[in-house]
Each structure stands twice: as C-alpha cells, then as structure tokens.
C-alpha atoms as a PDB file:
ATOM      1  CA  UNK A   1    -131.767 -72.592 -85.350  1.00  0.00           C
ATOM      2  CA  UNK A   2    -130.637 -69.633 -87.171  1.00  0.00           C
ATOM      3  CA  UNK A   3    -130.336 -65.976 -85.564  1.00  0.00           C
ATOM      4  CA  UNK A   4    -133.406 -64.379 -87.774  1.00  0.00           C
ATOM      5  CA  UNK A   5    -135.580 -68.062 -86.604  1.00  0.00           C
ATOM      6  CA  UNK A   6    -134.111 -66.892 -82.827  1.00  0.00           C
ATOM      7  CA  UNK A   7    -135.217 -63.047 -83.267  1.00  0.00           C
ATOM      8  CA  UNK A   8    -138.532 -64.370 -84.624  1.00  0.00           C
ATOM      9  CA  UNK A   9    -139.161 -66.851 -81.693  1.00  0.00           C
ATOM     10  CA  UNK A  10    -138.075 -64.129 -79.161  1.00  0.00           C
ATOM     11  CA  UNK A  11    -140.010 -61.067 -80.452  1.00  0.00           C
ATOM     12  CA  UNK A  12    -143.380 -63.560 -80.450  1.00  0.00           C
ATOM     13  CA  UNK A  13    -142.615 -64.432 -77.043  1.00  0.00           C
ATOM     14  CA  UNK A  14    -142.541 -60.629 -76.258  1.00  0.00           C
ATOM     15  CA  UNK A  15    -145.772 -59.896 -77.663  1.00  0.00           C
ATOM     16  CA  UNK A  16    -147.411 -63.021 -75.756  1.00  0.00           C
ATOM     17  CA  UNK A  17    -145.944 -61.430 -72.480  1.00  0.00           C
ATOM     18  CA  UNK A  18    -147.022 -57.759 -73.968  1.00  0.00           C
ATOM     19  CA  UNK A  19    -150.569 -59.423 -74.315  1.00  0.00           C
ATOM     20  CA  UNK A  20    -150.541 -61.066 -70.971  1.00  0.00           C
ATOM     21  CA  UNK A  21    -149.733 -58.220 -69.366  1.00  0.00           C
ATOM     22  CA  UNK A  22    -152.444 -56.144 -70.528  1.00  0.00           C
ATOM     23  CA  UNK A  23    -154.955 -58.458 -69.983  1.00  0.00           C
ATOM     24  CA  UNK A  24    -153.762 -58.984 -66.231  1.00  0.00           C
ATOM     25  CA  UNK A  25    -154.356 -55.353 -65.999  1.00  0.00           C
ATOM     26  CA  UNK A  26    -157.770 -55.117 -67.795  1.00  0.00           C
ATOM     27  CA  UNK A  27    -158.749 -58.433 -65.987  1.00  0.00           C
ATOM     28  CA  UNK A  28    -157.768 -56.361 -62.267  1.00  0.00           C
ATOM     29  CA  UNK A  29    -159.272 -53.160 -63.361  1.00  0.00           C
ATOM     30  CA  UNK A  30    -162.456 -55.565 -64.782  1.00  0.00           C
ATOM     31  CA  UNK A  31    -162.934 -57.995 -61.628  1.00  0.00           C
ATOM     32  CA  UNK A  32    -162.277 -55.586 -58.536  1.00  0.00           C
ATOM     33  CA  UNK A  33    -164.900 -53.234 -60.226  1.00  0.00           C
ATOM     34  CA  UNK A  34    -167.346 -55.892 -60.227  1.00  0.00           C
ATOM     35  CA  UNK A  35    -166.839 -57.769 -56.579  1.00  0.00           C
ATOM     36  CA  UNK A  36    -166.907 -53.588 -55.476  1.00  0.00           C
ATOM     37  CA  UNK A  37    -170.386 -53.299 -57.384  1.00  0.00           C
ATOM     38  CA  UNK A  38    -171.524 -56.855 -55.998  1.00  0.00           C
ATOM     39  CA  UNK A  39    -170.853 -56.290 -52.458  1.00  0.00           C
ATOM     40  CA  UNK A  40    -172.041 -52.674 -52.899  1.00  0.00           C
ATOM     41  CA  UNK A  41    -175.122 -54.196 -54.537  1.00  0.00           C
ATOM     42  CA  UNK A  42    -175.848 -56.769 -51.657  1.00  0.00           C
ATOM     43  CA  UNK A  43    -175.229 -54.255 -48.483  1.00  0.00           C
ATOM     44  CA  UNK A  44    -177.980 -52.221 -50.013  1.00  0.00           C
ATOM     45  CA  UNK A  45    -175.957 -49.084 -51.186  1.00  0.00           C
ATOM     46  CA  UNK A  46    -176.141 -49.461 -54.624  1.00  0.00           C
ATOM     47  CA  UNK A  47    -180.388 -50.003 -55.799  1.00  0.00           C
ATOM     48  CA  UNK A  48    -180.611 -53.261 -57.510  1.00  0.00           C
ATOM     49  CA  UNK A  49    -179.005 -54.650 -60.802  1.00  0.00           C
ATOM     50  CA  UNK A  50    -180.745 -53.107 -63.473  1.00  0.00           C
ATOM     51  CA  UNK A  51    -182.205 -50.097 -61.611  1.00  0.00           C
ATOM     52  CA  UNK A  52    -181.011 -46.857 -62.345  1.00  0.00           C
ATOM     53  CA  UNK A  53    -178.715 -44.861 -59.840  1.00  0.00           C
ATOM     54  CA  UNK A  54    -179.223 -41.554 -60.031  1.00  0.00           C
ATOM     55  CA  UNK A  55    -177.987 -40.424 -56.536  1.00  0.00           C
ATOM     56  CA  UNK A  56    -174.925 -38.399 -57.413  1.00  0.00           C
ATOM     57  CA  UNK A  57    -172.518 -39.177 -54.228  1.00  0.00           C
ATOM     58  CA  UNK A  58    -173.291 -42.849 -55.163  1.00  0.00           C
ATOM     59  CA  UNK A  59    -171.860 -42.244 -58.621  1.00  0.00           C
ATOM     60  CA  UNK A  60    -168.823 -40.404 -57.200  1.00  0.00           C
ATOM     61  CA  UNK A  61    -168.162 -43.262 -55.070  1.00  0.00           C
ATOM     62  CA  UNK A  62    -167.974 -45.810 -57.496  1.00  0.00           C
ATOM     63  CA  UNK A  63    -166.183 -43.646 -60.270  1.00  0.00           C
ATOM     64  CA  UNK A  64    -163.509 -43.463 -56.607  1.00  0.00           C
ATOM     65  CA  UNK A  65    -163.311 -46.889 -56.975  1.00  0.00           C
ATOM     66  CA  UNK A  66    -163.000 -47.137 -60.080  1.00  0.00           C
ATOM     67  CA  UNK A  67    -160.337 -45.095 -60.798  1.00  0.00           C
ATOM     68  CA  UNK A  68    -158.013 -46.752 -57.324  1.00  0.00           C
ATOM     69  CA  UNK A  69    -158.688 -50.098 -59.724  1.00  0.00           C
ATOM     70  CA  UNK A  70    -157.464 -48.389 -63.251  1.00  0.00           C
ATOM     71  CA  UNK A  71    -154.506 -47.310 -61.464  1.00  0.00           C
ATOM     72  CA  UNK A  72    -153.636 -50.387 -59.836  1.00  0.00           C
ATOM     73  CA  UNK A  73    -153.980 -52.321 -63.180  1.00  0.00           C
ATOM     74  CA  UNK A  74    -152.447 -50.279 -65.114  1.00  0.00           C
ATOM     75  CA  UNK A  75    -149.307 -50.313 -62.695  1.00  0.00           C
ATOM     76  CA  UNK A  76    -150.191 -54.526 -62.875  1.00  0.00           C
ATOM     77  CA  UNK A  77    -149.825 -53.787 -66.738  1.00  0.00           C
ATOM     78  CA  UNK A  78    -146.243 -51.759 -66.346  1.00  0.00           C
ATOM     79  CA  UNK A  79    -144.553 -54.548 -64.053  1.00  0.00           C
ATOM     80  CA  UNK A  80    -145.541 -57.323 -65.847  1.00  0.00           C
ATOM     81  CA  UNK A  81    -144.500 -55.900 -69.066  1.00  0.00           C
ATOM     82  CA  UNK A  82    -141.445 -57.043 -70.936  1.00  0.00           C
ATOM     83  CA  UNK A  83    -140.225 -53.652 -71.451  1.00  0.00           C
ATOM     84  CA  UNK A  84    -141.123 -50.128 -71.691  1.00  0.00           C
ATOM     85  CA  UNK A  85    -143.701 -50.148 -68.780  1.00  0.00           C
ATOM     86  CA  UNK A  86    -145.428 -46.847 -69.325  1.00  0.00           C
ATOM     87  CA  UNK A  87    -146.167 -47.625 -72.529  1.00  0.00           C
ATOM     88  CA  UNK A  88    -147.984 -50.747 -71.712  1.00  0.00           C
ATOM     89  CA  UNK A  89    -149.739 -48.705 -69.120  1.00  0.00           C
ATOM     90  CA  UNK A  90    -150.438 -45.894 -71.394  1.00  0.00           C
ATOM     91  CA  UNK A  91    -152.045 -49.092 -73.849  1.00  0.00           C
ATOM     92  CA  UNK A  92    -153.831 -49.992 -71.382  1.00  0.00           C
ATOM     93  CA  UNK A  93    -155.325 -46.582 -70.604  1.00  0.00           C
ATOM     94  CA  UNK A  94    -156.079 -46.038 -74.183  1.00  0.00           C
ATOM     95  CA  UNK A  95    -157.793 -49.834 -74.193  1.00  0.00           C
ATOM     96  CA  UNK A  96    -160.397 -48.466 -71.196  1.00  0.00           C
ATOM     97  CA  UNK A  97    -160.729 -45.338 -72.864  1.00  0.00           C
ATOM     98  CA  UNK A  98    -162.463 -47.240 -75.805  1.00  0.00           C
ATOM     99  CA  UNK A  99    -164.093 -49.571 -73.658  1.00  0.00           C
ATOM    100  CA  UNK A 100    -165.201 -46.977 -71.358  1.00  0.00           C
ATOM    101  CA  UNK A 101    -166.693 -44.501 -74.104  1.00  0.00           C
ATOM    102  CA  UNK A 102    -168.755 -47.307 -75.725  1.00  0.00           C
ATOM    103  CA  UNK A 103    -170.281 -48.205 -72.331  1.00  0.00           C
ATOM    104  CA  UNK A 104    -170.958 -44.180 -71.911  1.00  0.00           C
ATOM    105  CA  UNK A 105    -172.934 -43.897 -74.901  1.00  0.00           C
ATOM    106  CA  UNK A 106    -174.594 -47.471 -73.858  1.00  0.00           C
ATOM    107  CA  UNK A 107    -175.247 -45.549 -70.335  1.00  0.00           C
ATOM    108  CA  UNK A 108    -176.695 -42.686 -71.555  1.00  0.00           C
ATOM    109  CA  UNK A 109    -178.911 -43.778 -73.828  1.00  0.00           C
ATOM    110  CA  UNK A 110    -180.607 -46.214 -71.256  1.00  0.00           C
ATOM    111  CA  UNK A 111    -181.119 -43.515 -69.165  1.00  0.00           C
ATOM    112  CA  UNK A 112    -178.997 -45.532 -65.837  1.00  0.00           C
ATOM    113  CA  UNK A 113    -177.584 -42.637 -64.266  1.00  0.00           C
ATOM    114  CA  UNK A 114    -176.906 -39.214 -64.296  1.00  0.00           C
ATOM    115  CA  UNK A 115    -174.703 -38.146 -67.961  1.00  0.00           C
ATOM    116  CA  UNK A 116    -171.383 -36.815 -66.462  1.00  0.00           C
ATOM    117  CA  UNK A 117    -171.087 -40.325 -64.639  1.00  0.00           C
ATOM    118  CA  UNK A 118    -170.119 -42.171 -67.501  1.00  0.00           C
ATOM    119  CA  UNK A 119    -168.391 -39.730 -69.362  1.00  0.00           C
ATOM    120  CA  UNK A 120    -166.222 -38.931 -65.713  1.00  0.00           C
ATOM    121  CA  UNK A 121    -165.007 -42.295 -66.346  1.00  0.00           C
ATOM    122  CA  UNK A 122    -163.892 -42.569 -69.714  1.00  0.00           C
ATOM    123  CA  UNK A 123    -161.926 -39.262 -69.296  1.00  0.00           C
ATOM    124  CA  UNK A 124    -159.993 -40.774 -66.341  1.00  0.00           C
ATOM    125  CA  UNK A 125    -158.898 -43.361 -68.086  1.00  0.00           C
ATOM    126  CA  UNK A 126    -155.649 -41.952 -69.348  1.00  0.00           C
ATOM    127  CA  UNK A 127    -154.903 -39.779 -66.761  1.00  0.00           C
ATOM    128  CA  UNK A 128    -155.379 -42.985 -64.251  1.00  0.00           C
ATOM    129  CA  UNK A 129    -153.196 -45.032 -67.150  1.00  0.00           C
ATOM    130  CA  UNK A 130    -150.284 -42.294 -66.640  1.00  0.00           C
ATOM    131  CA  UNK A 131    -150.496 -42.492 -62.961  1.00  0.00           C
ATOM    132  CA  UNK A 132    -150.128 -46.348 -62.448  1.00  0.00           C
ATOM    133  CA  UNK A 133    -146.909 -45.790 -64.687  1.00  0.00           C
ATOM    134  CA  UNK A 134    -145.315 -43.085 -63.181  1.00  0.00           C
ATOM    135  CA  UNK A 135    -146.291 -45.215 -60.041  1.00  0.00           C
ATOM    136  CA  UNK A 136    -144.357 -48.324 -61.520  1.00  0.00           C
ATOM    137  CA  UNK A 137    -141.796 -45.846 -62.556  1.00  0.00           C
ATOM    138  CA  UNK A 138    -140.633 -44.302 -59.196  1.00  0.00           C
ATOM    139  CA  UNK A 139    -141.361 -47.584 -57.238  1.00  0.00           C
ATOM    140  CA  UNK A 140    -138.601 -49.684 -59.715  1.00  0.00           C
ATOM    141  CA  UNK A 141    -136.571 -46.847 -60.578  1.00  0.00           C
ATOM    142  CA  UNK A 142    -136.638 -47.207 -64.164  1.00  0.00           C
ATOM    143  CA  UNK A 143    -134.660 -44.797 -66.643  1.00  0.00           C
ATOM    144  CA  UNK A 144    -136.967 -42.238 -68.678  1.00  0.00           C
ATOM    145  CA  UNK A 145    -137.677 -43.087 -72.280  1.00  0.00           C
END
C-alpha cells in the first residue's frame, strides 16, 4: 500500500467515525425526546397524539426537555468525534437547526400549539450545540482551536 492509498483509507475512516458520531448524537437527542413524549403521553400530561397542546407551561416543559437532550447529544457528538469536538457539536447544532425549523413551519401551519413553541426550539439549537461542547471541552480538557 502506498502512503497517498494509506491517507485515502485513513481520512474515509475519519469521515465514517465523523458520521457515526453525529448520528449517535441526533439518534440521543431523537429517541430520549420521544420515550419523554411517550411516557408524558401515557401519564396523561401531554393530551393525546395528534391533539393539539396549547397549554403554555406544557410547552415549556417539553422545550426543558428538549433542550437537557440537545445538549447531551451534542456532547455524545463531541466525544465520539475523531477530532475537533466542538465542531462536530456545532454540526450537529446546525443539523437540528434545519430539522427543527422545517418541523416549525410544519407546526404552525397545523395549528398544534401555540407559535413561539416551535420556533423556541429551533433557536436553541445552536446555543444548546455550543453548550454540549464547551461541556465536552472542560470535562476532557481539550486545547482551544
């Protein structure tokens, strides 16, 4: 095997680990959302699927939640990244920020809550991003970029 055939095999093994790293976070942020919502749903706090929720301290509780889960994904993201954690956080903040303005004007338009619910959430998204890093960052001591 040649050096460039080396570099080649290493840098695609980077961006597999990049890749699984995001998706660890997005998968954490993703599923503890959901079993939150489900056991929310089935103790009667939250109306049923489908209804709308217009209760306001209802909708600050979950975007609570919600935000404790983007963190601690987005800190998933930074450890298991290959290098430069913050920046994999900070990807994975700008990933929910897409995600999470697409559902808002999804929300909104159905008429499922009240407006600043949705649009709470997609603004958090980096600022959550940034904290799970700088989280990572002073738990494994890493040198600033």
């Amino acid at each position: 095997m040649t050096a460039a055939q080396a570099t080649v095999r290493a840098h695609a093994g980077t961006v597999w680990r990049s890749t699984g790293a995001l998706l660890a976070g997005l998968i954490t942020i993703v599923g503890l959302s959901l079993i939150t919502d489900q056991i929310l749903h089935s103790l009667d706090v939250y109306p049923p699927w489908g209804e709308p929720m217009h209760e306001p301290e209802l909708n600050a509780l979950a975007l609570v939640y919600r935000c404790v889960y983007a963190v601690i994904g987005c800190y998933l993201a930074a450890r298991l990244a290959p290098s430069a954690p913050m920046r994999h956080a900070m990807m994975l903040g700008a990933i929910g920020l897409l995600l999470s303005t697409a559902g808002a004007a999804a929300a909104i338009d159905m008429n499922l809550g009240p407006s600043w619910y949705p649009i709470a959430l997609a603004l958090s998204s980096i600022p959550c991003a940034w904290i799970g890093g700088v989280l990572h960052r002073a738990r494994h001591r890493e040198p600033r970029a």
